[in-house]
PDB file of N, CA and C in Angstrom:
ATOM      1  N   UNK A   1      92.120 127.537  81.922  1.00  0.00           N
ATOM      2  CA  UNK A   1      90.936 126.861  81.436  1.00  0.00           C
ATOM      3  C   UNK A   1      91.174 125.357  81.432  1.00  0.00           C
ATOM      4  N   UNK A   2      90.213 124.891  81.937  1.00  0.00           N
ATOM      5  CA  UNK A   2      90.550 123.464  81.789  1.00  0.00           C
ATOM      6  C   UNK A   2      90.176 122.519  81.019  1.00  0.00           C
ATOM      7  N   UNK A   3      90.989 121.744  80.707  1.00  0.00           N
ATOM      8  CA  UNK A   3      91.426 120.988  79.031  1.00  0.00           C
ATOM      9  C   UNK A   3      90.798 119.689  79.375  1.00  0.00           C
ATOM     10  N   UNK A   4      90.041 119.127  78.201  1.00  0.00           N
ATOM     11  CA  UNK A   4      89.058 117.886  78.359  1.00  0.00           C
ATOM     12  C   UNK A   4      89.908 116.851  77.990  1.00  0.00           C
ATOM     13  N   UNK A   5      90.529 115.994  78.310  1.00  0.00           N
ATOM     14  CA  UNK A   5      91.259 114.845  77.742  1.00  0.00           C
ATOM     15  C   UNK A   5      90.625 113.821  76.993  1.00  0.00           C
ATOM     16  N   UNK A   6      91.153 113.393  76.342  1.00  0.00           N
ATOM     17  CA  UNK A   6      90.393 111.866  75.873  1.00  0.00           C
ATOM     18  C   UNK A   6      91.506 110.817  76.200  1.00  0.00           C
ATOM     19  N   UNK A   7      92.796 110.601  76.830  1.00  0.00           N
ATOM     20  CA  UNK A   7      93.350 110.127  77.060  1.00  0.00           C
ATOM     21  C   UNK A   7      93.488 109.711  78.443  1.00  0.00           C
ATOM     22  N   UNK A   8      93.693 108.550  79.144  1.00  0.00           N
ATOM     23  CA  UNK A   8      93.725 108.501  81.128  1.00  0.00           C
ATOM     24  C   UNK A   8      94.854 107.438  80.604  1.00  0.00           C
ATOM     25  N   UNK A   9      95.306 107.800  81.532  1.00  0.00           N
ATOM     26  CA  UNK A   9      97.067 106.639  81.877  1.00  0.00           C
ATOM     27  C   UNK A   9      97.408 106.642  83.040  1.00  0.00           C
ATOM     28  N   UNK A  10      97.894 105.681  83.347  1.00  0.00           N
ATOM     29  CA  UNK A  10      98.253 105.534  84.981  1.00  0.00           C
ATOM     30  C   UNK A  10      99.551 104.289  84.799  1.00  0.00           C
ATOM     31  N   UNK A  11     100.796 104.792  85.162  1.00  0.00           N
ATOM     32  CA  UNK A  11     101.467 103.870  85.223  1.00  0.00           C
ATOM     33  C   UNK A  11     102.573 103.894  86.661  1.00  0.00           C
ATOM     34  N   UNK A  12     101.883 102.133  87.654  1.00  0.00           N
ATOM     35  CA  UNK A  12     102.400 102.371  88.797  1.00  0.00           C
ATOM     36  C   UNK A  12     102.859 101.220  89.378  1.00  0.00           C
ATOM     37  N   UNK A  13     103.996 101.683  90.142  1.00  0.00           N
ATOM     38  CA  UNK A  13     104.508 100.240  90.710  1.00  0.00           C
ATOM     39  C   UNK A  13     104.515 100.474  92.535  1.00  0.00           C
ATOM     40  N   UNK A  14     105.013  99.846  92.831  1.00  0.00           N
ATOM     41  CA  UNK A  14     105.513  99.860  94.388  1.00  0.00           C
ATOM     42  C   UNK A  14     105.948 101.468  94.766  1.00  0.00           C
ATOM     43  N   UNK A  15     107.172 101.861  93.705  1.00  0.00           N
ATOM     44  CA  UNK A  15     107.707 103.384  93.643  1.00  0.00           C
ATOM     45  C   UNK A  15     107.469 104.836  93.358  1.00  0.00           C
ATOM     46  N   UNK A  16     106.567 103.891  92.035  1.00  0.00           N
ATOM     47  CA  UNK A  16     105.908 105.496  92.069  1.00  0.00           C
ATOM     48  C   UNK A  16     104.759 105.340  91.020  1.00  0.00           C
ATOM     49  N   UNK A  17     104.412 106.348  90.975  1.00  0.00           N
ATOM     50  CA  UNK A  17     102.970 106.336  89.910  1.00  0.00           C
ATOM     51  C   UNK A  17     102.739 107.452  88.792  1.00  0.00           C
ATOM     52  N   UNK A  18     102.776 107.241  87.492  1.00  0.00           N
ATOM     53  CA  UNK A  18     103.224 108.404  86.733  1.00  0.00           C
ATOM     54  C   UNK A  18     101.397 108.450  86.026  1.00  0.00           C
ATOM     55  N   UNK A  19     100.878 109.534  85.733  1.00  0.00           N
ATOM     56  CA  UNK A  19      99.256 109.279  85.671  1.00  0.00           C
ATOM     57  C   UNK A  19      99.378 110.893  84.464  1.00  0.00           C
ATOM     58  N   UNK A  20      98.344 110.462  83.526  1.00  0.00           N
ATOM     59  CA  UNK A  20      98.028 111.711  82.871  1.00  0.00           C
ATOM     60  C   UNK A  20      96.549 111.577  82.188  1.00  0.00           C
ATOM     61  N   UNK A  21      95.765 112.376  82.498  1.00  0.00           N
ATOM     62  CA  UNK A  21      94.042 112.610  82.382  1.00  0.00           C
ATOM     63  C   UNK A  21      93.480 112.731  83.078  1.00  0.00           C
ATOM     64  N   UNK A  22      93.961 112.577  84.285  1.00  0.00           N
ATOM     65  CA  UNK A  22      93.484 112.870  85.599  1.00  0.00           C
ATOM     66  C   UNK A  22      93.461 114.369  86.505  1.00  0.00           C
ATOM     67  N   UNK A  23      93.062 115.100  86.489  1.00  0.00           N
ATOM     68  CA  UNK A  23      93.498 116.642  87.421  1.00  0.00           C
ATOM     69  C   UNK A  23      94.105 115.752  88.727  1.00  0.00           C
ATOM     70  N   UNK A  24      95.052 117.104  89.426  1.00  0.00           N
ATOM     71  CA  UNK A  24      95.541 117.039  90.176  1.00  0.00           C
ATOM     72  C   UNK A  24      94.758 116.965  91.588  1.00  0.00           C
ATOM     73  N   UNK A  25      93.700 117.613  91.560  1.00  0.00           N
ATOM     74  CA  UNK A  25      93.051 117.611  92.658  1.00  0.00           C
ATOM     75  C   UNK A  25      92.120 116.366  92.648  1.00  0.00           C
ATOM     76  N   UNK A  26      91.706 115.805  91.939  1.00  0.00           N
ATOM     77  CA  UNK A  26      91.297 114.685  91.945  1.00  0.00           C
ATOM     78  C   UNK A  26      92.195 113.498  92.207  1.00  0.00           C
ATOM     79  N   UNK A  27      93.056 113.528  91.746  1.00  0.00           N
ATOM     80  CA  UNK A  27      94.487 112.685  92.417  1.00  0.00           C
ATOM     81  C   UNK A  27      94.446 112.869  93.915  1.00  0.00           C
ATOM     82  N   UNK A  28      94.840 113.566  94.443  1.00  0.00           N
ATOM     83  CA  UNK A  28      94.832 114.037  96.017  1.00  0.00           C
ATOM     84  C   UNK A  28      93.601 113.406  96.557  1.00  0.00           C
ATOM     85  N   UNK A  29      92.419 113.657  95.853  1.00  0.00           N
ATOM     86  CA  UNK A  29      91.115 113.654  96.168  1.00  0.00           C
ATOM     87  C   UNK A  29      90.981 111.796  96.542  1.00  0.00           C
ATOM     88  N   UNK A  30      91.498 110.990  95.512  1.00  0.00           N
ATOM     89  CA  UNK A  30      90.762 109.871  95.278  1.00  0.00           C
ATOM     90  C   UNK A  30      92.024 108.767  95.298  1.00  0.00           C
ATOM     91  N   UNK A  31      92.961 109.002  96.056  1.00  0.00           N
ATOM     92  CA  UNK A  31      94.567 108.749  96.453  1.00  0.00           C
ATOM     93  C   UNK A  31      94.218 107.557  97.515  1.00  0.00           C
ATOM     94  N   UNK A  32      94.629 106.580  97.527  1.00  0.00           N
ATOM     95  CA  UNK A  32      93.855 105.490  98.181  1.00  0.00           C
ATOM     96  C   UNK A  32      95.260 105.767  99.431  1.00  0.00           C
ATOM     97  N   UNK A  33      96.473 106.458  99.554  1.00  0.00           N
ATOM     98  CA  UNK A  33      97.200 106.161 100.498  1.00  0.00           C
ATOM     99  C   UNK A  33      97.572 108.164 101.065  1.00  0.00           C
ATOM    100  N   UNK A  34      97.741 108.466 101.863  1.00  0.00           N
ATOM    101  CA  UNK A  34      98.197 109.773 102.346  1.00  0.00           C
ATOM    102  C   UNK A  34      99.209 109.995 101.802  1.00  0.00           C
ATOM    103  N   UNK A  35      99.477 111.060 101.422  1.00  0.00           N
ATOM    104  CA  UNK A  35     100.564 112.353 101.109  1.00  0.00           C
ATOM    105  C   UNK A  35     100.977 113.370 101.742  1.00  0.00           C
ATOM    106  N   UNK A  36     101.841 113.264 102.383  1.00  0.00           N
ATOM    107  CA  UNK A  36     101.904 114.119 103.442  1.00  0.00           C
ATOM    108  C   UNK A  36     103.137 115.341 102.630  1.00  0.00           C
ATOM    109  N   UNK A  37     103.969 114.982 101.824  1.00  0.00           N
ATOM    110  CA  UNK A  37     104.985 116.464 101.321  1.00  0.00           C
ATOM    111  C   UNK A  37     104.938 116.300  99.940  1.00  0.00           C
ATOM    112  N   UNK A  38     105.311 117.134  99.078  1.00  0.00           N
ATOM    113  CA  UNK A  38     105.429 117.152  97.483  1.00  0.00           C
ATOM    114  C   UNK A  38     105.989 118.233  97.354  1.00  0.00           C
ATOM    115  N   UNK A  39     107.209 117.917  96.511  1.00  0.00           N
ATOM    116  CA  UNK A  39     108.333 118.687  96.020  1.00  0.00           C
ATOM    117  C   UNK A  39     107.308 119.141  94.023  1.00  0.00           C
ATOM    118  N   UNK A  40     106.724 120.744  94.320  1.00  0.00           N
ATOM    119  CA  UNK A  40     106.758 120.810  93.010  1.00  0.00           C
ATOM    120  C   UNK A  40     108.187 121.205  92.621  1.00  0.00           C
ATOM    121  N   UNK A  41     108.592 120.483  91.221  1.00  0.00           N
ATOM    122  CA  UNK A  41     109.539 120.342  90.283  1.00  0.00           C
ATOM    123  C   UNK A  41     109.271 121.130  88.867  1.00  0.00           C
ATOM    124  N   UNK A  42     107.879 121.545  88.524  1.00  0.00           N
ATOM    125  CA  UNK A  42     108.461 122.589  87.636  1.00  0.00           C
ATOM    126  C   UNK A  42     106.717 123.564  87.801  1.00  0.00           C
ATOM    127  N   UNK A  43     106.995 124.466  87.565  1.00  0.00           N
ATOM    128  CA  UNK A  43     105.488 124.687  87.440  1.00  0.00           C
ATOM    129  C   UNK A  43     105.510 126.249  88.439  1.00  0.00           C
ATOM    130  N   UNK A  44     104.635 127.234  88.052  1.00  0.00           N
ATOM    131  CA  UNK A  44     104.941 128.486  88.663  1.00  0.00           C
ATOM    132  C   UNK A  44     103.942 128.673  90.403  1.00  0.00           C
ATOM    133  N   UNK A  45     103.749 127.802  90.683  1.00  0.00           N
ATOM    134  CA  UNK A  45     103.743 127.391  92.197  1.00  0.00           C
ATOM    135  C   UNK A  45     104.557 128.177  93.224  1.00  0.00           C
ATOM    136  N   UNK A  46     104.086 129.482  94.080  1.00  0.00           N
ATOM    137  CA  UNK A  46     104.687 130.209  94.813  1.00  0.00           C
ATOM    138  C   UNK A  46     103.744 130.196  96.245  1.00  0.00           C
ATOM    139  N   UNK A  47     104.342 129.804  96.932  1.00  0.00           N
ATOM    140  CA  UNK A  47     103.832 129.610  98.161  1.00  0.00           C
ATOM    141  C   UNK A  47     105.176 129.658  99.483  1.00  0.00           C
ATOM    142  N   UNK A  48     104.917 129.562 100.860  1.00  0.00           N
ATOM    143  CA  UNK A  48     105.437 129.745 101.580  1.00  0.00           C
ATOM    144  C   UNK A  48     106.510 128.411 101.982  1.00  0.00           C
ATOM    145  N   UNK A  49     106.903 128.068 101.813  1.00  0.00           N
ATOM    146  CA  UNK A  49     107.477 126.593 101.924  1.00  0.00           C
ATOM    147  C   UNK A  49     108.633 126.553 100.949  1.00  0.00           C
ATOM    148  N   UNK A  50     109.468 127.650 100.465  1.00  0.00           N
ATOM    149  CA  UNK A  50     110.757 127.561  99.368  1.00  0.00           C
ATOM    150  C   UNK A  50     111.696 126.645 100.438  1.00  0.00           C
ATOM    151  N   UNK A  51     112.224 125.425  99.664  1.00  0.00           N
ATOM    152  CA  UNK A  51     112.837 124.499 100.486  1.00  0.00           C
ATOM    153  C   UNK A  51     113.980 125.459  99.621  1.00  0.00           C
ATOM    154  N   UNK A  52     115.507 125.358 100.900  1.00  0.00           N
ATOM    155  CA  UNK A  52     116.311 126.374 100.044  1.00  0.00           C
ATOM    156  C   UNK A  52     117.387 125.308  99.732  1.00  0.00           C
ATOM    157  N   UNK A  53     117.176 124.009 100.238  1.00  0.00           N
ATOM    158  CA  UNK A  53     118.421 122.928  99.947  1.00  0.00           C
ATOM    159  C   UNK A  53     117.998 122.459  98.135  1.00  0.00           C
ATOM    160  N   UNK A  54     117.018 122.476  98.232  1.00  0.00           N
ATOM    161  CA  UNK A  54     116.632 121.966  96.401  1.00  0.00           C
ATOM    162  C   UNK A  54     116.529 123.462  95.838  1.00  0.00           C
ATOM    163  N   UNK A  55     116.258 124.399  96.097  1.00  0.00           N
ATOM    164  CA  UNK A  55     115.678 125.417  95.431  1.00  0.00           C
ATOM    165  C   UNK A  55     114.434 125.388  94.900  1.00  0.00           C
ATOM    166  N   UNK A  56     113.012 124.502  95.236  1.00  0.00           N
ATOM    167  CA  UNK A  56     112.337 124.186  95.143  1.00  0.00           C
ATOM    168  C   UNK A  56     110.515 124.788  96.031  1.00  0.00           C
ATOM    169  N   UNK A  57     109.706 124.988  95.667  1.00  0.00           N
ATOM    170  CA  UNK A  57     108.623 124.797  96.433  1.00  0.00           C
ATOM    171  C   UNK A  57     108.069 123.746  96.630  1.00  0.00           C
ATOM    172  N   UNK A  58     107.745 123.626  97.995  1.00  0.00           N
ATOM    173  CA  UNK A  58     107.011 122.760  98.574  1.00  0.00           C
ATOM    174  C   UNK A  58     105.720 122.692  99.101  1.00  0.00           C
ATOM    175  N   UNK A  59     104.760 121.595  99.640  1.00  0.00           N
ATOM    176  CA  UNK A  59     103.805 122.178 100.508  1.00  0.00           C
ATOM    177  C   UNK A  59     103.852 120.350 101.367  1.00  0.00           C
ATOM    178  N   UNK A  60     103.253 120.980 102.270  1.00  0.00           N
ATOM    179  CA  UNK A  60     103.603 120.067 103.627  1.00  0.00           C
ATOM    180  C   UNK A  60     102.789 119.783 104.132  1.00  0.00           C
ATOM    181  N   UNK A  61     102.076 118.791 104.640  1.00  0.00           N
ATOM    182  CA  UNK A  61     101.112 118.275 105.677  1.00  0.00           C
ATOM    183  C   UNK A  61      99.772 118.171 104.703  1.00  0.00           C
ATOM    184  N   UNK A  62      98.616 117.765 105.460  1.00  0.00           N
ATOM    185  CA  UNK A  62      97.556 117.402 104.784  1.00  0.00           C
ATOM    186  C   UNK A  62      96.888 118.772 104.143  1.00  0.00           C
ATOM    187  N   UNK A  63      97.319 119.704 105.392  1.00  0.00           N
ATOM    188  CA  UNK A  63      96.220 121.238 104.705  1.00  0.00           C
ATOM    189  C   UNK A  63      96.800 121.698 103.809  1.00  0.00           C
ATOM    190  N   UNK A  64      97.781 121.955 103.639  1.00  0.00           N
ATOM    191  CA  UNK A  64      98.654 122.583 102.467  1.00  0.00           C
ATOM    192  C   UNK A  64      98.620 121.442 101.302  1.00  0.00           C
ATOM    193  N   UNK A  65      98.700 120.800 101.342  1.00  0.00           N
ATOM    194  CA  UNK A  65      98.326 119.294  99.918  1.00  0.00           C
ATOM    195  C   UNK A  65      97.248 120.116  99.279  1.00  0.00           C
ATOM    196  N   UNK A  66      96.130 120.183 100.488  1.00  0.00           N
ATOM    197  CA  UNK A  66      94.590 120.526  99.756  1.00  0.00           C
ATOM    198  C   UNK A  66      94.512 121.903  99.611  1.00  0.00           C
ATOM    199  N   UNK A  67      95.145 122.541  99.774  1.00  0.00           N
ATOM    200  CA  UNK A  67      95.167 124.324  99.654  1.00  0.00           C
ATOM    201  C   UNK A  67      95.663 123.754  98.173  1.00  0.00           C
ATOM    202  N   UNK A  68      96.909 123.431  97.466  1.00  0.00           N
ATOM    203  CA  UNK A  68      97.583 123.180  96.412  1.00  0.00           C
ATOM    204  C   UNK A  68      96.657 122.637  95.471  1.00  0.00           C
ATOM    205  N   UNK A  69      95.815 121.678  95.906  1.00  0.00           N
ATOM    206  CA  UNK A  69      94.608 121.248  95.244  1.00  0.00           C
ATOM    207  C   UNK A  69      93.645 122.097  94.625  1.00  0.00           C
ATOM    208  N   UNK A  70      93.737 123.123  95.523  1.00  0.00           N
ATOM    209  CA  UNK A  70      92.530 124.012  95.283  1.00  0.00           C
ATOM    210  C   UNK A  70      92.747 125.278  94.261  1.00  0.00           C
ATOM    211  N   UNK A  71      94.508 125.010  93.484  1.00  0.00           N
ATOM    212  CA  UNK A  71      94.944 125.906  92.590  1.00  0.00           C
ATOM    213  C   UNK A  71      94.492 125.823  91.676  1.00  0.00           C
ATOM    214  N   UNK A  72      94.295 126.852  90.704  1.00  0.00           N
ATOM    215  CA  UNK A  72      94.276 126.292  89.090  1.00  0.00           C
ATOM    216  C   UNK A  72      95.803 126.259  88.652  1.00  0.00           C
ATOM    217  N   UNK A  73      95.771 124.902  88.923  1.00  0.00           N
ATOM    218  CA  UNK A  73      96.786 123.778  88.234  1.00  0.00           C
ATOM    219  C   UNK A  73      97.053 124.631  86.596  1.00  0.00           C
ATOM    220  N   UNK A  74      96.401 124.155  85.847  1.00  0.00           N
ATOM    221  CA  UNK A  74      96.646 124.908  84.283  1.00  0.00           C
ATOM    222  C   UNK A  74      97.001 126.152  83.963  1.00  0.00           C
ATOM    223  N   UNK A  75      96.889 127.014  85.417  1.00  0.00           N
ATOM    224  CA  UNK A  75      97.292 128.036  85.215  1.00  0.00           C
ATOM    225  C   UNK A  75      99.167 128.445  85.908  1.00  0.00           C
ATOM    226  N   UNK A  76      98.985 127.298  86.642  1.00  0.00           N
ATOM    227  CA  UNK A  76     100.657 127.483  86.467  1.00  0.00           C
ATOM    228  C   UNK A  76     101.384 126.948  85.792  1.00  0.00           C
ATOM    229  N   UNK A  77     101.587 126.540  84.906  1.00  0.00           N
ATOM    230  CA  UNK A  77     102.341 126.481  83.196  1.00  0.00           C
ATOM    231  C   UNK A  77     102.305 124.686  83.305  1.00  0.00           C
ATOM    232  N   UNK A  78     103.440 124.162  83.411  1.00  0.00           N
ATOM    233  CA  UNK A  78     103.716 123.243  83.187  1.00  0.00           C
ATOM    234  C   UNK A  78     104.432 122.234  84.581  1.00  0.00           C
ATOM    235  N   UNK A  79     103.078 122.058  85.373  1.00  0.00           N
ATOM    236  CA  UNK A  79     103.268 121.592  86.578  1.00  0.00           C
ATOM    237  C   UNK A  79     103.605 120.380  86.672  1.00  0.00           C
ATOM    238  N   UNK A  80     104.659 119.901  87.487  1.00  0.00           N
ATOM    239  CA  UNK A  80     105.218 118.341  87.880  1.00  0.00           C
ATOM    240  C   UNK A  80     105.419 118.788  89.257  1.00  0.00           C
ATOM    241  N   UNK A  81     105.057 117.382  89.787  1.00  0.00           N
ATOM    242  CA  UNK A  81     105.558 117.068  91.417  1.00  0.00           C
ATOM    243  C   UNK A  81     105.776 115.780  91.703  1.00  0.00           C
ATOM    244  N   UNK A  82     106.299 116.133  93.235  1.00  0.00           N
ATOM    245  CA  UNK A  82     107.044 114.684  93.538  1.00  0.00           C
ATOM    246  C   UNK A  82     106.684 114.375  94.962  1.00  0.00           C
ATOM    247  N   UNK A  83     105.859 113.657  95.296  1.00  0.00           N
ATOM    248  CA  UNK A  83     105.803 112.905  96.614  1.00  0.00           C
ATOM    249  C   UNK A  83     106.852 112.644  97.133  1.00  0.00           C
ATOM    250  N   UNK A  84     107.425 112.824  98.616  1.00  0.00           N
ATOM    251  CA  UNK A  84     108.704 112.620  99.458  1.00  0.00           C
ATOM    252  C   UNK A  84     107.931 112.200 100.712  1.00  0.00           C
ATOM    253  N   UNK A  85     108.651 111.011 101.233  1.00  0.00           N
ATOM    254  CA  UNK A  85     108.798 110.940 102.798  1.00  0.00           C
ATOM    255  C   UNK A  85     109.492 112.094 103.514  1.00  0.00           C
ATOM    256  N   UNK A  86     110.633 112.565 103.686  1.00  0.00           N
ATOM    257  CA  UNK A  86     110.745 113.789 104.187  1.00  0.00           C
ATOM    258  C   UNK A  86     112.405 114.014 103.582  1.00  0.00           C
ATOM    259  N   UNK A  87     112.803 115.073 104.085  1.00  0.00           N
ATOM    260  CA  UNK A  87     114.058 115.659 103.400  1.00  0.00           C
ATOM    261  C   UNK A  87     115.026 114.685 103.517  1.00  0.00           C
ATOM    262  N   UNK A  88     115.595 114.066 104.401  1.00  0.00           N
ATOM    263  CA  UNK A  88     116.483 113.150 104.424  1.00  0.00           C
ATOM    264  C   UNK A  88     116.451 112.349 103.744  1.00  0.00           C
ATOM    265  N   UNK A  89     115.656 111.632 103.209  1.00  0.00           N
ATOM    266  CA  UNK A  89     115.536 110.455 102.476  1.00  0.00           C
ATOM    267  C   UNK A  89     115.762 110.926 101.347  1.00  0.00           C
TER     268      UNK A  89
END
């Protein structure tokens, strides 16, 4: 179910951008720069993309971003992610 905030925060530099009041799909949605990979980091997110060097799920490219978008977020517990240029880095 999704939770009404009265709170919006956005705190961002060159590196990164830490944001809370915002849904996730609206982030994606209204993202002034592309995202092309995101390492979710906690959150019950099961999809095809288990990176096995982090032990982590992933999703990759623009369609899979917006498939991820299209989750109910609140319903996988306590979701964090992480934007990456790609594995090496």
């Amino acid at each position: 179910m999704r939770q009404i905030r009265d709170v919006f925060y956005i705190n961002a530099n060159e590196n990164f951008c830490i944001y809370y009041g915002m849904e996730f799909k609206e982030f994606i949605k209204y993202c002034p720069i592309s995202i092309e990979n995101i390492l979710v980091t906690d959150g019950d997110y099961i999809a095809n993309n288990f990176n096995y060097n982090w032990f982590l799920e992933t999703a990759n490219g623009e369609n899979e971003i917006l498939e991820l978008s299209k989750e109910d977020i609140y319903g996988l517990g306590n979701f964090h992610w992480i934007d990456y240029n790609n594995e090496e880095s």
